[in-house]
Protein backbone atom coordinates (compact mmCIF):
# COMPACT_ATOMS: atom_id res chain seq x y z
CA UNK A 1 69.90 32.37 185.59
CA UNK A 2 67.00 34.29 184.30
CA UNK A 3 65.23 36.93 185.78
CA UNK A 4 61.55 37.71 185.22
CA UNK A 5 60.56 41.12 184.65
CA UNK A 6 57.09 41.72 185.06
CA UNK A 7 55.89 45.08 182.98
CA UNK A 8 53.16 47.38 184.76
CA UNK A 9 49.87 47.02 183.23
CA UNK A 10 48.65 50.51 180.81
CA UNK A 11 46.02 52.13 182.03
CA UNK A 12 44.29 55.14 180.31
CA UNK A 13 42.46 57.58 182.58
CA UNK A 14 39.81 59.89 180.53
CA UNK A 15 39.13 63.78 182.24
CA UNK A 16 37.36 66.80 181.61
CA UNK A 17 39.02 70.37 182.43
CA UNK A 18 36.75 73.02 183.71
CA UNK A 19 38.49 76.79 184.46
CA UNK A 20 38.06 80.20 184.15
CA UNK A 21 39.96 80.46 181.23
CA UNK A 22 41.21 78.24 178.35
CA UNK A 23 44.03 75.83 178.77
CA UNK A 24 46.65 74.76 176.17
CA UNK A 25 47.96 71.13 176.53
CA UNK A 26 51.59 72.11 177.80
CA UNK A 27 50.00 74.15 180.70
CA UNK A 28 47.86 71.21 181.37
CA UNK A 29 51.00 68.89 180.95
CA UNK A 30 53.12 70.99 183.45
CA UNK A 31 49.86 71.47 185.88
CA UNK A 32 49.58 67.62 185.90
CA UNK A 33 53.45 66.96 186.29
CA UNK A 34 53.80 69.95 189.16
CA UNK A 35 51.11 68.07 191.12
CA UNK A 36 52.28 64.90 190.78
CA UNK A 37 55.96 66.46 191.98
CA UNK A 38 54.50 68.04 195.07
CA UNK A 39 53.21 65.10 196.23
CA UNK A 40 55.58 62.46 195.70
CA UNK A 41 57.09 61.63 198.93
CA UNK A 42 61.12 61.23 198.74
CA UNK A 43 61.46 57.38 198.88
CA UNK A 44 58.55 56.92 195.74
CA UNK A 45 59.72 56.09 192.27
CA UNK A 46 58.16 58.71 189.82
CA UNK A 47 55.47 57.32 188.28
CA UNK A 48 54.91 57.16 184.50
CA UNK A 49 52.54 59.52 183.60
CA UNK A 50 51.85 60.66 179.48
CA UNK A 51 49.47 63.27 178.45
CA UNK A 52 48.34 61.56 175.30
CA UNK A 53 46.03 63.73 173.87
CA UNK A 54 43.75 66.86 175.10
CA UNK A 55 41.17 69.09 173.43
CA UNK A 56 41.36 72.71 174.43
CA UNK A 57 37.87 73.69 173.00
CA UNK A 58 36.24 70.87 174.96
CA UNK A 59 38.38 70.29 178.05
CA UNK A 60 38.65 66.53 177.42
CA UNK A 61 41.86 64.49 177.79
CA UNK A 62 43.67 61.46 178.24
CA UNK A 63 46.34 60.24 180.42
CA UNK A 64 48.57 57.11 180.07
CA UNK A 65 49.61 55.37 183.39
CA UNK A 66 50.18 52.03 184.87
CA UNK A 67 47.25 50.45 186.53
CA UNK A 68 49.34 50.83 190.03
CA UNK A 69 49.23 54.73 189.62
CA UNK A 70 45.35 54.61 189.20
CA UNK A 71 44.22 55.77 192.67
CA UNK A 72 47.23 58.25 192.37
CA UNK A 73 46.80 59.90 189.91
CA UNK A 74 42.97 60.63 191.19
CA UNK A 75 44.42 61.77 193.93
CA UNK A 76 46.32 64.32 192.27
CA UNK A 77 43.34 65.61 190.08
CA UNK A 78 41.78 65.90 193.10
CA UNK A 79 44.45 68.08 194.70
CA UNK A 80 45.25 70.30 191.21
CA UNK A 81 45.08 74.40 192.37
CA UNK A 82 46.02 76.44 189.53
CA UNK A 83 45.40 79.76 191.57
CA UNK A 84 47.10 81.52 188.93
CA UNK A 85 44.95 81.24 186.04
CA UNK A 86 41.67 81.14 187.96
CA UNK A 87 39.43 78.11 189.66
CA UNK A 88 41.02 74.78 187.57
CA UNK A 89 38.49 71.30 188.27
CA UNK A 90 40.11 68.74 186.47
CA UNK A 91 37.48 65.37 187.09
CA UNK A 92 38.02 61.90 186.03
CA UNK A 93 35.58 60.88 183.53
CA UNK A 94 36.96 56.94 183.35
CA UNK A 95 39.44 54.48 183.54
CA UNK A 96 40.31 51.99 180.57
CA UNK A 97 42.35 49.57 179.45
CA UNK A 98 42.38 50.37 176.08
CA UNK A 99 42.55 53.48 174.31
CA UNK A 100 39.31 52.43 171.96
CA UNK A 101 37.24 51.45 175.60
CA UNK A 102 38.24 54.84 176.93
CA UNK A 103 36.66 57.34 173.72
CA UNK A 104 34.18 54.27 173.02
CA UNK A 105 32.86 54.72 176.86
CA UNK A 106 33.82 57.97 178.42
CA UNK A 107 34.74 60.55 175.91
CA UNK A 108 32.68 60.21 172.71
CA UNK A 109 32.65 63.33 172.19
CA UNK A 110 36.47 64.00 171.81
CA UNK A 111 36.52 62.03 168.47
């Protein structure tokens, strides 16, 4: 007997950081993954979340989910307070399916 295993769709999620204060891409890392921690509820798998790249001059990123974790991970950007190093916005710019869409589309700028 075989069993099918389905794999979760990638989804890329372009966003722009705006704060008081510059942010290196392990704090932003760790901000992202502490969110995403304080509101998982105990019976939810962890979802799989990647920082895959992030200007600090610019305060443009992207994220690698699966296209379940979409709505989410909005969510969480939504709920991100970073009281510690001032007033942290993080806003979604897009969602892609492709890594060329996403800079083609949404962050142009980020190179």
């Amino acid at each position: 007997m075989y069993l099918l295993i389905r794999t979760l769709k990638k989804r890329y999620v372009g966003f722009r950081l705006t704060s008081d204060r510059v942010h290196s891409r392990r704090e932003v890392s760790t901000l992202i993954l502490n969110e995403l921690y304080a509101m998982r509820s105990g019976h939810e798998k962890m979802m799989r979340v990647r920082l895959l790249g992030y200007d600090v001059e610019k305060g443009l990123g992207m994220l690698l989910c699966d296209h379940k974790s979409v709505d989410k991970i909005r969510g969480v950007f939504n709920n991100v307070q970073d009281e510690s190093h001032g007033k942290t916005i993080i806003h979604v710019m897009g969602v892609s399916g492709t890594i060329k869409a996403l800079k083609r589309k949404f962050l142009s700028e980020m190179g």
